[in-house]
N, C-alpha and C. Protein backbone atom coordinates (compact mmCIF):
# COMPACT_ATOMS: atom_id res chain seq x y z
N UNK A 1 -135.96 41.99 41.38
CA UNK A 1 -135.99 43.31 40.87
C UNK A 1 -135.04 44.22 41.66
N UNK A 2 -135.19 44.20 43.28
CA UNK A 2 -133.93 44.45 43.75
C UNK A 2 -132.47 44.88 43.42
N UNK A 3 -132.31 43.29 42.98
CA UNK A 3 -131.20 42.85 42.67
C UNK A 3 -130.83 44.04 40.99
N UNK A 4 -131.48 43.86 40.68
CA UNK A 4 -131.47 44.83 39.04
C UNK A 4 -131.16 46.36 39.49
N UNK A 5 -132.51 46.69 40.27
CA UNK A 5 -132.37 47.61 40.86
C UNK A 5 -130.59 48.76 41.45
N UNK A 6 -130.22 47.60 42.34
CA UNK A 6 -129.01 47.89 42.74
C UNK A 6 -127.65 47.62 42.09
N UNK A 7 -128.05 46.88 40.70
CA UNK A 7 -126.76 46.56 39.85
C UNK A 7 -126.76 47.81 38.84
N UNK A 8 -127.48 48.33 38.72
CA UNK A 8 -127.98 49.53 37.67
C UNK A 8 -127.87 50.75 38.20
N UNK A 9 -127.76 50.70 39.65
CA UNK A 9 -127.37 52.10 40.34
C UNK A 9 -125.47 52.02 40.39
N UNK A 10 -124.97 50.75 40.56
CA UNK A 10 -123.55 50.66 40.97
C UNK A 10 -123.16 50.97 39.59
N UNK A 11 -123.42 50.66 38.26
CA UNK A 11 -123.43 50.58 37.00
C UNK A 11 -123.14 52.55 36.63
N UNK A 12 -124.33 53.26 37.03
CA UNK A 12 -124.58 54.28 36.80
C UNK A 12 -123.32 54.80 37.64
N UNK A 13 -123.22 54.40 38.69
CA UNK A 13 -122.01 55.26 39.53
C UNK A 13 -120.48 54.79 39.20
N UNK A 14 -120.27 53.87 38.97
CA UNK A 14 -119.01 53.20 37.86
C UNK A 14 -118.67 54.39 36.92
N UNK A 15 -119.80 54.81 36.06
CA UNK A 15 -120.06 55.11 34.64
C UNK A 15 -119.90 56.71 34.77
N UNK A 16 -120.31 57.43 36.39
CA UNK A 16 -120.17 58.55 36.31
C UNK A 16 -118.61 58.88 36.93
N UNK A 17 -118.46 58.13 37.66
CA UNK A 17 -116.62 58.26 38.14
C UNK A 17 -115.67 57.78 37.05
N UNK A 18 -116.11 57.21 36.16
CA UNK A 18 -114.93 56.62 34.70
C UNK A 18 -115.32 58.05 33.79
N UNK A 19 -116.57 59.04 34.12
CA UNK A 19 -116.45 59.56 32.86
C UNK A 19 -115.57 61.02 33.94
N UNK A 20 -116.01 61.21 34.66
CA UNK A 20 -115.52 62.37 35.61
C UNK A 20 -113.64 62.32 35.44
N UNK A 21 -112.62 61.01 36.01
CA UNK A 21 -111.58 60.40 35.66
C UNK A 21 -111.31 60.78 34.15
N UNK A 22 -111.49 60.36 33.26
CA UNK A 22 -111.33 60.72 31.80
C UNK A 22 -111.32 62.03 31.98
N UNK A 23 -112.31 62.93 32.54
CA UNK A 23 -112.54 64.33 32.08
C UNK A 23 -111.46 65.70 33.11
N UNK A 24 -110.70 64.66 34.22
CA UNK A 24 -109.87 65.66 34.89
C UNK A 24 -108.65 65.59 34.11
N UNK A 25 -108.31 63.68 33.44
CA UNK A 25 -107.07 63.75 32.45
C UNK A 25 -107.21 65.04 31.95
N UNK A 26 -108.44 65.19 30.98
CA UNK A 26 -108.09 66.15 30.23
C UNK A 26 -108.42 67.44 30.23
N UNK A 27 -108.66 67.53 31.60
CA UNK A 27 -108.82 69.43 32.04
C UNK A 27 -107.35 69.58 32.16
N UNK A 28 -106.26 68.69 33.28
CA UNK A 28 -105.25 68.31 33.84
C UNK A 28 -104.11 68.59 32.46
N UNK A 29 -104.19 67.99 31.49
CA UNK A 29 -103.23 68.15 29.96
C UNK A 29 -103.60 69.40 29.53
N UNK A 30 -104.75 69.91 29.71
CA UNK A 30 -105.49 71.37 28.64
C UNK A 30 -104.42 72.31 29.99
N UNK A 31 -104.84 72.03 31.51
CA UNK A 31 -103.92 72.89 32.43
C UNK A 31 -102.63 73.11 31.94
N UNK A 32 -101.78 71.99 31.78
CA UNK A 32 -100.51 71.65 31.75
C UNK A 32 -99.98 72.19 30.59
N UNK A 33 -100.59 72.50 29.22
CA UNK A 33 -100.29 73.08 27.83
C UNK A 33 -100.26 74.78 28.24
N UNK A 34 -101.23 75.12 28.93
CA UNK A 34 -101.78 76.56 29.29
C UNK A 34 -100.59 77.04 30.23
N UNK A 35 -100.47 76.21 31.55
CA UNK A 35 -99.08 76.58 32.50
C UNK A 35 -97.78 77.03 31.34
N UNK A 36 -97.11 75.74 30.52
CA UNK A 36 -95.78 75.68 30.04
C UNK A 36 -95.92 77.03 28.89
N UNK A 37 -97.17 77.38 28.25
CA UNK A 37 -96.97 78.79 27.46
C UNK A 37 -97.06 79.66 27.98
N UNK A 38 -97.48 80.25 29.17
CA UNK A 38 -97.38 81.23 30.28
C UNK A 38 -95.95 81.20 30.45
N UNK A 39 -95.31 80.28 31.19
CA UNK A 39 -93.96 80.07 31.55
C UNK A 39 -93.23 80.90 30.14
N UNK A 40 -92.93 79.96 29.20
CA UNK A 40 -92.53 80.63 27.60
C UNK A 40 -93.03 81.80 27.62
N UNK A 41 -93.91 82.30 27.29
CA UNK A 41 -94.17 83.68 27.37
C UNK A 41 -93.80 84.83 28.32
N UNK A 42 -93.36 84.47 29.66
CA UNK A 42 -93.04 85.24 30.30
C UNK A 42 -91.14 85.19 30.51
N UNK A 43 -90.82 83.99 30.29
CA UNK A 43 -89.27 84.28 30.10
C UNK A 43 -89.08 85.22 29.05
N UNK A 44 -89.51 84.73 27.75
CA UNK A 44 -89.58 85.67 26.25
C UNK A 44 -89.51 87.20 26.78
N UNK A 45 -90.48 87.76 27.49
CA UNK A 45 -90.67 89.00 27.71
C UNK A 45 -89.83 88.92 28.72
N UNK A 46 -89.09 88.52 29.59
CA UNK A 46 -88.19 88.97 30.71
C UNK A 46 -86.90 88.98 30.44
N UNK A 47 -86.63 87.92 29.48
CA UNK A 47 -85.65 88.34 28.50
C UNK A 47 -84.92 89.35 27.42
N UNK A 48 -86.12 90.11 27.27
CA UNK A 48 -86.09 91.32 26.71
C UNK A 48 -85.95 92.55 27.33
N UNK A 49 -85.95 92.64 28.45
CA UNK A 49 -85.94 93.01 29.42
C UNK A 49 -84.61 93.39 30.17
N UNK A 50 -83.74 92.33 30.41
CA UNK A 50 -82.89 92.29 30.74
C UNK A 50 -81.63 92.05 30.19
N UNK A 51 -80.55 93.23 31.06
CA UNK A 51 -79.29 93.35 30.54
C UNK A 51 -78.81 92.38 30.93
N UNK A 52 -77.97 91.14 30.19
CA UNK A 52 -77.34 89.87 30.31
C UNK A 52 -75.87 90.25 30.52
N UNK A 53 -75.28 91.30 29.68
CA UNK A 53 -73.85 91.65 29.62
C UNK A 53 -72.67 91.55 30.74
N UNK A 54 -73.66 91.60 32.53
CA UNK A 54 -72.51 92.29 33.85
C UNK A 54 -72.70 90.84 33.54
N UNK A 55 -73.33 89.70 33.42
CA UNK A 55 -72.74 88.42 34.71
C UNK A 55 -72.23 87.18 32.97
N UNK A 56 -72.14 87.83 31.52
CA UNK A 56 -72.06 86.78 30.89
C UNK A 56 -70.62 86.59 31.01
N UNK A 57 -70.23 85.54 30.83
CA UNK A 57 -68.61 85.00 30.68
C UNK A 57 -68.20 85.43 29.04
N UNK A 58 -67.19 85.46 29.65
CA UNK A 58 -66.08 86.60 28.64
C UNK A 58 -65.47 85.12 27.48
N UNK A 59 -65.96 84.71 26.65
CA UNK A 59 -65.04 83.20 26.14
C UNK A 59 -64.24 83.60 25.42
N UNK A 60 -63.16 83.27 25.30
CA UNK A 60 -61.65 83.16 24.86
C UNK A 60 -62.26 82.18 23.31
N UNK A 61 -61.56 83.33 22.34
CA UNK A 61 -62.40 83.23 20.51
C UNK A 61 -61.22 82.59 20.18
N UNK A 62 -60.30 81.66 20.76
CA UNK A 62 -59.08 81.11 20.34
C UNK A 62 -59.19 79.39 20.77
N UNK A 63 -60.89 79.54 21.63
CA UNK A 63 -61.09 78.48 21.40
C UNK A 63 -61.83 77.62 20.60
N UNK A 64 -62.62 78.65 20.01
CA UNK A 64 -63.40 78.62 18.71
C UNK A 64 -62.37 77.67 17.70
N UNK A 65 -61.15 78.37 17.13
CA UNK A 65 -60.84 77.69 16.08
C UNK A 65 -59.57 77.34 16.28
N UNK A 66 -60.09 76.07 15.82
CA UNK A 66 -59.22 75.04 16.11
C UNK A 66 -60.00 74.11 14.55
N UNK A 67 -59.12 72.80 14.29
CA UNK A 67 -59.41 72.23 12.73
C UNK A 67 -57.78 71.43 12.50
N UNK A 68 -58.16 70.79 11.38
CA UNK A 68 -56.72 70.57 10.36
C UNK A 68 -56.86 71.01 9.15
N UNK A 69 -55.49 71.63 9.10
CA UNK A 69 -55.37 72.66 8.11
C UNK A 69 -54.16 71.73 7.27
N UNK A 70 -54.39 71.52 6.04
CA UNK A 70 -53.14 70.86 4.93
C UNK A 70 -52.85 71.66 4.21
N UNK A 71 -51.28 71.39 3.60
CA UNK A 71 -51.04 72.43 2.57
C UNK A 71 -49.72 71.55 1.90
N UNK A 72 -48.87 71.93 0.70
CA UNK A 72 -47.44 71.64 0.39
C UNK A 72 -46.84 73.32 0.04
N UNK A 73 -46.08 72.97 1.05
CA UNK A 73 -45.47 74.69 1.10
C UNK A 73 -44.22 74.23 0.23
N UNK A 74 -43.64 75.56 -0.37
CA UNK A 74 -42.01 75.30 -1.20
C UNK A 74 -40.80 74.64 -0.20
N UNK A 75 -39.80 74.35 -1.09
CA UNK A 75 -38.75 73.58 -0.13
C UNK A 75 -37.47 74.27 -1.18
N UNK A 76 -36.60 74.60 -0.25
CA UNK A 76 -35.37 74.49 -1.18
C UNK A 76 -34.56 73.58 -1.59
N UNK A 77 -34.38 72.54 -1.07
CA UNK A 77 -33.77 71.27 -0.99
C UNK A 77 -34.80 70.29 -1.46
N UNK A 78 -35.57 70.71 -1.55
CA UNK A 78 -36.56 69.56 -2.29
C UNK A 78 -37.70 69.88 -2.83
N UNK A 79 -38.49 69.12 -3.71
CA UNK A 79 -39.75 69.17 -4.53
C UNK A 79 -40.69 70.31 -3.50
N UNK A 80 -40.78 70.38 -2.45
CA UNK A 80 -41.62 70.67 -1.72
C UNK A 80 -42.23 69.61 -0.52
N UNK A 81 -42.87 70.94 0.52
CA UNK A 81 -43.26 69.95 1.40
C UNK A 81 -44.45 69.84 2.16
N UNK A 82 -44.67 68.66 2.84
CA UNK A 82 -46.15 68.65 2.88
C UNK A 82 -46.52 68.41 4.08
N UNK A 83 -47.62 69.39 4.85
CA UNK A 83 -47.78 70.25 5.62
C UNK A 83 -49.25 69.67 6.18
N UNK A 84 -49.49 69.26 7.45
CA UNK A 84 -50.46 69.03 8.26
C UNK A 84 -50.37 69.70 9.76
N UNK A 85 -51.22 70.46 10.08
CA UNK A 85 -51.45 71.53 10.82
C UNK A 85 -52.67 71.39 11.84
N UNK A 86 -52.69 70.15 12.80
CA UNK A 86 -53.89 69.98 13.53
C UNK A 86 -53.56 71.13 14.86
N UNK A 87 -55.03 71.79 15.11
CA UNK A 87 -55.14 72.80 16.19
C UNK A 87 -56.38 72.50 16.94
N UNK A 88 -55.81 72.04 18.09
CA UNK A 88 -56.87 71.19 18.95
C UNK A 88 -57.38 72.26 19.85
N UNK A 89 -58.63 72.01 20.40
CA UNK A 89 -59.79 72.73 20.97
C UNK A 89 -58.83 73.26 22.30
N UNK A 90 -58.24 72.81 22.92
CA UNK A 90 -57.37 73.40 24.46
C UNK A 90 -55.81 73.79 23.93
N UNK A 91 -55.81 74.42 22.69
CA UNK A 91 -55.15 75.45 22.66
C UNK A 91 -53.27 74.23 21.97
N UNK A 92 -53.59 72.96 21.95
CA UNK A 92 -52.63 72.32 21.63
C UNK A 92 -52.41 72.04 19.92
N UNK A 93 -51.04 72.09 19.70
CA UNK A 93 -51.53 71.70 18.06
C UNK A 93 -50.29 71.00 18.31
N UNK A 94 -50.68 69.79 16.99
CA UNK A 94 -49.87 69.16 16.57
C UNK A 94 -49.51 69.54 14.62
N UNK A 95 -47.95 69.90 14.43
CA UNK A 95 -47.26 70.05 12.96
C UNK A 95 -46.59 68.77 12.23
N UNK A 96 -47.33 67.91 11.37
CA UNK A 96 -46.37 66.91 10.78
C UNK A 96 -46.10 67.44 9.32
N UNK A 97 -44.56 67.32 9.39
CA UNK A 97 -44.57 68.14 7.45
C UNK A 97 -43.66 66.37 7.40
N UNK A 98 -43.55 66.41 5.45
CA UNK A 98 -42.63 65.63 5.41
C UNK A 98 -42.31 66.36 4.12
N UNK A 99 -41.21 66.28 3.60
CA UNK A 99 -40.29 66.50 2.63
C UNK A 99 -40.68 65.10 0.81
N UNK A 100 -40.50 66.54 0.32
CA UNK A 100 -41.46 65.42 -1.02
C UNK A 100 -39.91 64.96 -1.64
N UNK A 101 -39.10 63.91 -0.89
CA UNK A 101 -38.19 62.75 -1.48
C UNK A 101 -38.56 61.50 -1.25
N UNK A 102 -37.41 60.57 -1.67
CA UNK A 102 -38.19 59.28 -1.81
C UNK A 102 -37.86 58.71 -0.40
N UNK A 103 -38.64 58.27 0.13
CA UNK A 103 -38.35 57.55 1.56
C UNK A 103 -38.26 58.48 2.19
N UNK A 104 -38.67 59.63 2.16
CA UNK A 104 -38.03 60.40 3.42
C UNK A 104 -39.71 59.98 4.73
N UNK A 105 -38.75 60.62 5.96
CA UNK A 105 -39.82 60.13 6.83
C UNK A 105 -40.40 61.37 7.46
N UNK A 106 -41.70 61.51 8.27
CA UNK A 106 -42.48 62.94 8.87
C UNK A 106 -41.88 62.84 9.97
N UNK A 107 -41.70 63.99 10.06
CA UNK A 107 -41.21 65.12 11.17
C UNK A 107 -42.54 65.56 12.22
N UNK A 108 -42.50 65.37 13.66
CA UNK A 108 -43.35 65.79 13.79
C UNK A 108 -43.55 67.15 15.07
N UNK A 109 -44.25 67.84 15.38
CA UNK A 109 -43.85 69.32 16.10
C UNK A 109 -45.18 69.42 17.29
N UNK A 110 -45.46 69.40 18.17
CA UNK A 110 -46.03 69.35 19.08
C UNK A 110 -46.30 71.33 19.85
N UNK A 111 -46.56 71.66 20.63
CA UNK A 111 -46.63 72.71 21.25
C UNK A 111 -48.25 73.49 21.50
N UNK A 112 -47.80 74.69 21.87
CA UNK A 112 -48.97 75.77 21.80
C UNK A 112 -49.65 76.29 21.18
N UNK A 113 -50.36 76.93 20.76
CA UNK A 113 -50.77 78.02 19.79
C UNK A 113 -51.85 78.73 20.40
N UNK A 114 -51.31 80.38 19.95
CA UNK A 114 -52.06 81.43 20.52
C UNK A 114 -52.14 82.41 19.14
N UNK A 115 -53.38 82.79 19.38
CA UNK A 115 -53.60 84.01 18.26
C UNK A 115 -53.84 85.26 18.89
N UNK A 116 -53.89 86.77 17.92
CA UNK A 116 -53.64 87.99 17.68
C UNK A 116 -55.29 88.47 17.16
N UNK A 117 -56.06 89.21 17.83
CA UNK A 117 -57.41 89.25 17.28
C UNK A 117 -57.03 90.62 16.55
N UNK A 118 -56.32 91.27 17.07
CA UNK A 118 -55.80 92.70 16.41
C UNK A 118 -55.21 92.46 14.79
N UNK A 119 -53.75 91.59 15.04
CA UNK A 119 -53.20 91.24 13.51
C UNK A 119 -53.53 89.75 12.87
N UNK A 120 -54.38 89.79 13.34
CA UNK A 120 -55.13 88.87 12.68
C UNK A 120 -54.04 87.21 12.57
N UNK A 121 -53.21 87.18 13.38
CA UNK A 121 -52.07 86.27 13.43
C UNK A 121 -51.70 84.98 14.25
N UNK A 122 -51.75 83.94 13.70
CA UNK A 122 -51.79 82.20 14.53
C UNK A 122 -50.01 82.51 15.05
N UNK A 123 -49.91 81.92 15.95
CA UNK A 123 -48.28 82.07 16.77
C UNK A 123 -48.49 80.40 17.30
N UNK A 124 -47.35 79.45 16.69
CA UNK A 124 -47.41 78.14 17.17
C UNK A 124 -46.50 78.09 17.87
N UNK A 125 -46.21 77.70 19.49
CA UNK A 125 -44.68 77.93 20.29
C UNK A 125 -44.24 76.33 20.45
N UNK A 126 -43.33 75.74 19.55
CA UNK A 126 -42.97 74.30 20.51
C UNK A 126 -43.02 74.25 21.45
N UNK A 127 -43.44 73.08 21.91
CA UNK A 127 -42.54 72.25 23.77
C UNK A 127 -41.22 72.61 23.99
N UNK A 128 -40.74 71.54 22.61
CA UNK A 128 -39.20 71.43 22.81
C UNK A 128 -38.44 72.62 22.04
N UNK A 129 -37.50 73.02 23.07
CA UNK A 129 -36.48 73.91 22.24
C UNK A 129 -36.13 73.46 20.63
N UNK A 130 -35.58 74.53 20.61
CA UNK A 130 -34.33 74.07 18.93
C UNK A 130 -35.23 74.46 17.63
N UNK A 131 -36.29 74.67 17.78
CA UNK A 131 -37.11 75.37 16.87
C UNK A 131 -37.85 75.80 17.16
N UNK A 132 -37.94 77.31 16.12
CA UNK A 132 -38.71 78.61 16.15
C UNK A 132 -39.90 78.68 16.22
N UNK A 133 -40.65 79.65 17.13
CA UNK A 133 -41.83 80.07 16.85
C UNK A 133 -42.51 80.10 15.11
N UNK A 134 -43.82 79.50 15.03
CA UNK A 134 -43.83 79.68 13.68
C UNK A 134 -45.09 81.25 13.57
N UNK A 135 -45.45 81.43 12.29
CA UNK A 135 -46.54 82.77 12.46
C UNK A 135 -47.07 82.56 11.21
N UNK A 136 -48.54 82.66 11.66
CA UNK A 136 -49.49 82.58 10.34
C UNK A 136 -50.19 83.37 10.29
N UNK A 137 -50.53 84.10 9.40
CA UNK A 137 -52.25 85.00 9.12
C UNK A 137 -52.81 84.75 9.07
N UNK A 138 -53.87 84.72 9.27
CA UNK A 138 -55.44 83.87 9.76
C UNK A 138 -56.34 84.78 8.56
N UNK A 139 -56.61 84.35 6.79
CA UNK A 139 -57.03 85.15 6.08
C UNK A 139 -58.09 84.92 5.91
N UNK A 140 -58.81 83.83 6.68
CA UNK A 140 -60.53 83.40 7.41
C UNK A 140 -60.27 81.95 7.66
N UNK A 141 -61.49 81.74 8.07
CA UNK A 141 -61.45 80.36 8.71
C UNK A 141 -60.87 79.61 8.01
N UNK A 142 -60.97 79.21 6.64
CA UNK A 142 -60.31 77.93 6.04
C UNK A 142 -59.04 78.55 5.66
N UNK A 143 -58.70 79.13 5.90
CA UNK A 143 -57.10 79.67 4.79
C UNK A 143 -56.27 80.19 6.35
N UNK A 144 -54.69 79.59 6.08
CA UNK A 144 -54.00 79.81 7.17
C UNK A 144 -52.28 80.41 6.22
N UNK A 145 -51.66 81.55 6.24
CA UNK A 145 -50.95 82.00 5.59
C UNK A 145 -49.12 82.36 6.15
N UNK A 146 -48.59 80.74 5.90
CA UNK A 146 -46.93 81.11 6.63
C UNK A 146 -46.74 82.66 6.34
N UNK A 147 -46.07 82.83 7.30
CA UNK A 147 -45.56 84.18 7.79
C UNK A 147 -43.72 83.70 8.02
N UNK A 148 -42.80 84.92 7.73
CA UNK A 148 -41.70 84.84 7.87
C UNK A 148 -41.75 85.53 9.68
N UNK A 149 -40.32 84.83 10.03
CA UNK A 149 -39.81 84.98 11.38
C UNK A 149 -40.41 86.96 12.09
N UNK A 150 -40.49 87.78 11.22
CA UNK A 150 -40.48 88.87 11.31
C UNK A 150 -42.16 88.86 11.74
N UNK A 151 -42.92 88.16 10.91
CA UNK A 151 -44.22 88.35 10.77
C UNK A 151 -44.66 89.07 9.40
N UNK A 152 -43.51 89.48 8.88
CA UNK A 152 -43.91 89.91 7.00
C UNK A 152 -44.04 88.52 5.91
N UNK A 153 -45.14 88.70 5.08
CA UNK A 153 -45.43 87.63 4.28
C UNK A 153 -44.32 87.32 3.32
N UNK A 154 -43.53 86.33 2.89
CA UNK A 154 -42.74 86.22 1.85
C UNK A 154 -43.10 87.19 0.61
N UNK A 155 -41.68 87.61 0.30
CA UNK A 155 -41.62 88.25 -1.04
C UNK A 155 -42.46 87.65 -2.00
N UNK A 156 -41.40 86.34 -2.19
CA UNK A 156 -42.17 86.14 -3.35
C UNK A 156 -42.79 84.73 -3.28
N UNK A 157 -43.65 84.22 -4.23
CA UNK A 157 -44.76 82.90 -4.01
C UNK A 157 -45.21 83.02 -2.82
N UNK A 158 -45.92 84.03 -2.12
CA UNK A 158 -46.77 84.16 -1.02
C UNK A 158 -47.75 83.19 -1.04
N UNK A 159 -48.51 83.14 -2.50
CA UNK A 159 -49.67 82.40 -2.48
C UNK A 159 -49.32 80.97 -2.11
N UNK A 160 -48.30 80.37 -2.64
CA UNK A 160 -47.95 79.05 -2.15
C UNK A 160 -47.08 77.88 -0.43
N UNK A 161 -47.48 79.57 0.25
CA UNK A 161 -47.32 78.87 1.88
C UNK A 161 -49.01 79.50 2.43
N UNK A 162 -49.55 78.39 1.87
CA UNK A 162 -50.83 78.29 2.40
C UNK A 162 -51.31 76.85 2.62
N UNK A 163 -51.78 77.35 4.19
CA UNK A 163 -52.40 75.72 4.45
C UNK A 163 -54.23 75.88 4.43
N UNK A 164 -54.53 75.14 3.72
CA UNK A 164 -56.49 75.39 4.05
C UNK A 164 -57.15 74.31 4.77
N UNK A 165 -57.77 74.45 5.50
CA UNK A 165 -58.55 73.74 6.41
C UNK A 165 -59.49 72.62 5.95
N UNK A 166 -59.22 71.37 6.61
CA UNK A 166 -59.94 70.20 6.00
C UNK A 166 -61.23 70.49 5.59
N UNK A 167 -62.28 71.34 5.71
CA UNK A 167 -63.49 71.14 5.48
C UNK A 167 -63.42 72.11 3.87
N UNK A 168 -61.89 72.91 3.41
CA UNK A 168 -62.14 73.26 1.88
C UNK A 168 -61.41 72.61 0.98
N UNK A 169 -60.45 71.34 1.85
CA UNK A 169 -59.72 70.54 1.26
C UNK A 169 -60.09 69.92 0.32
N UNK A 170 -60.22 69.44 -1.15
CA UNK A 170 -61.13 68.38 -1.64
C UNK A 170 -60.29 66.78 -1.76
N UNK A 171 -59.04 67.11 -1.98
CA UNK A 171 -57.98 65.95 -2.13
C UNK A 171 -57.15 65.90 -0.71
N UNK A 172 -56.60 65.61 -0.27
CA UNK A 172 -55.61 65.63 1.12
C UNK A 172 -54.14 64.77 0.03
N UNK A 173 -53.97 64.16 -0.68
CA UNK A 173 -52.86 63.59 -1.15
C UNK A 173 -52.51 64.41 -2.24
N UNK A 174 -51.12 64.24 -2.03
CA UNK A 174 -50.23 64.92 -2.71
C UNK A 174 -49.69 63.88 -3.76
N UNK A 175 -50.05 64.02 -5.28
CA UNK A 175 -48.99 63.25 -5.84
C UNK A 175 -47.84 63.42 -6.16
N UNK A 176 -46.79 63.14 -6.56
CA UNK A 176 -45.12 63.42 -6.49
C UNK A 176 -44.62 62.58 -7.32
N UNK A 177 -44.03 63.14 -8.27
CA UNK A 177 -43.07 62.34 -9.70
C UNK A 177 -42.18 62.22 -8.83
C-alpha cells in the first residue's frame, strides 16, 4: 500500500508541474502578444509626433526613372528609324536605333543622362565625342518626346518622335515593306 501510496503522490506532482509548464507557455505567448502591441502602439503615436524632415535624405527623383523606352522616329534617308532607349537606375543609358533598310546594321550610343525637374526635360550626354547631346520631354512616365538641338519640339510631325516606355508598349517589332 506504501508502494501505491508513494506512486500516486509522485503521479500527482508530475501532473501538477506538466500542468503549471503548459500554463506559463501560455501566460508567456498571451505576455509576448500584449508586449509587441504596446511596442506598435507606441511607435504609431511617436510617430505622429515627430518631425522626420531635419535628418530625412534628400533622394535624387532621377533615380526613380529609369525603363526602356521604344519608338520609330522619321528618317530622311530612309523609311524611318527604330529607336531603343534603355535608362538604367545609376544614371547610365544605353541608345540603339537602326535605320529601316535592308541589311542595315544598329548603331549603338552609350553615355549619361540627366533630367530638368523645372522643364520637364531628359538630356542624354555621350561618352564618346562626335555626337550631340540629345533632349527629350518627359510628357509622363511612359511617353518620352525628341526635342530639337535648341530644346524646341519639331515643327512639324511632333507626334511621331516619340519613344513610350516598355510597360505601354504592346508590340516592340516593327514591320517594314
Amino acid at each position: 500500500m506504501r508502494a501505491t501510496k508513494k506512486t500516486s503522490k509522485i503521479n500527482v506532482a508530475l501532473f501538477f508541474f506538466s500542468s503549471l509548464l503548459s500554463a506559463t507557455t501560455a501566460i508567456a505567448a498571451t505576455d509576448l502578444e500584449a508586449q509587441d502591441s504596446f511596442v506598435k502602439a507606441r511607435i504609431k503615436n511617436h510617430e505622429k509626433t515627430m518631425d522626420h524632415s531635419a535628418h530625412e535624405n534628400q533622394i535624387d527623383k532621377s533615380l526613380d526613372f529609369h525603363g526602356i523606352f521604344y519608338g520609330f522616329l522619321p528618317c530622311k534617308d530612309c523609311n524611318g528609324i527604330k529607336a531603343t532607349l534603355s535608362l538604367k537606375q545609376n544614371n547610365n543609358y544605353l541608345l540603339v536605333t537602326q535605320p529601316a533598310k535592308e541589311s542595315s546594321r544598329e548603331f549603338y550610343e552609350k553615355g549619361k543622362y540627366d533630367w530638368n525637374d523645372e522643364k520637364h526635360t531628359l538630356m542624354l550626354t555621350p561618352t564618346k565625342g562626335g555626337t550631340s547631346i540629345r533632349l527629350y520631354q518627359i510628357e509622363n512616365e511612359g511617353t518620352l518626346v525628341q526635342l530639337n538641338e535648341d530644346g524646341s519640339r519639331a515643327s512639324h510631325d511632333a507626334d511621331q518622335y516619340v519613344l513610350r516606355s516598355s510597360d505601354t508598349v504592346k508590340a516592340r517589332e516593327v514591320h517594314i515593306h
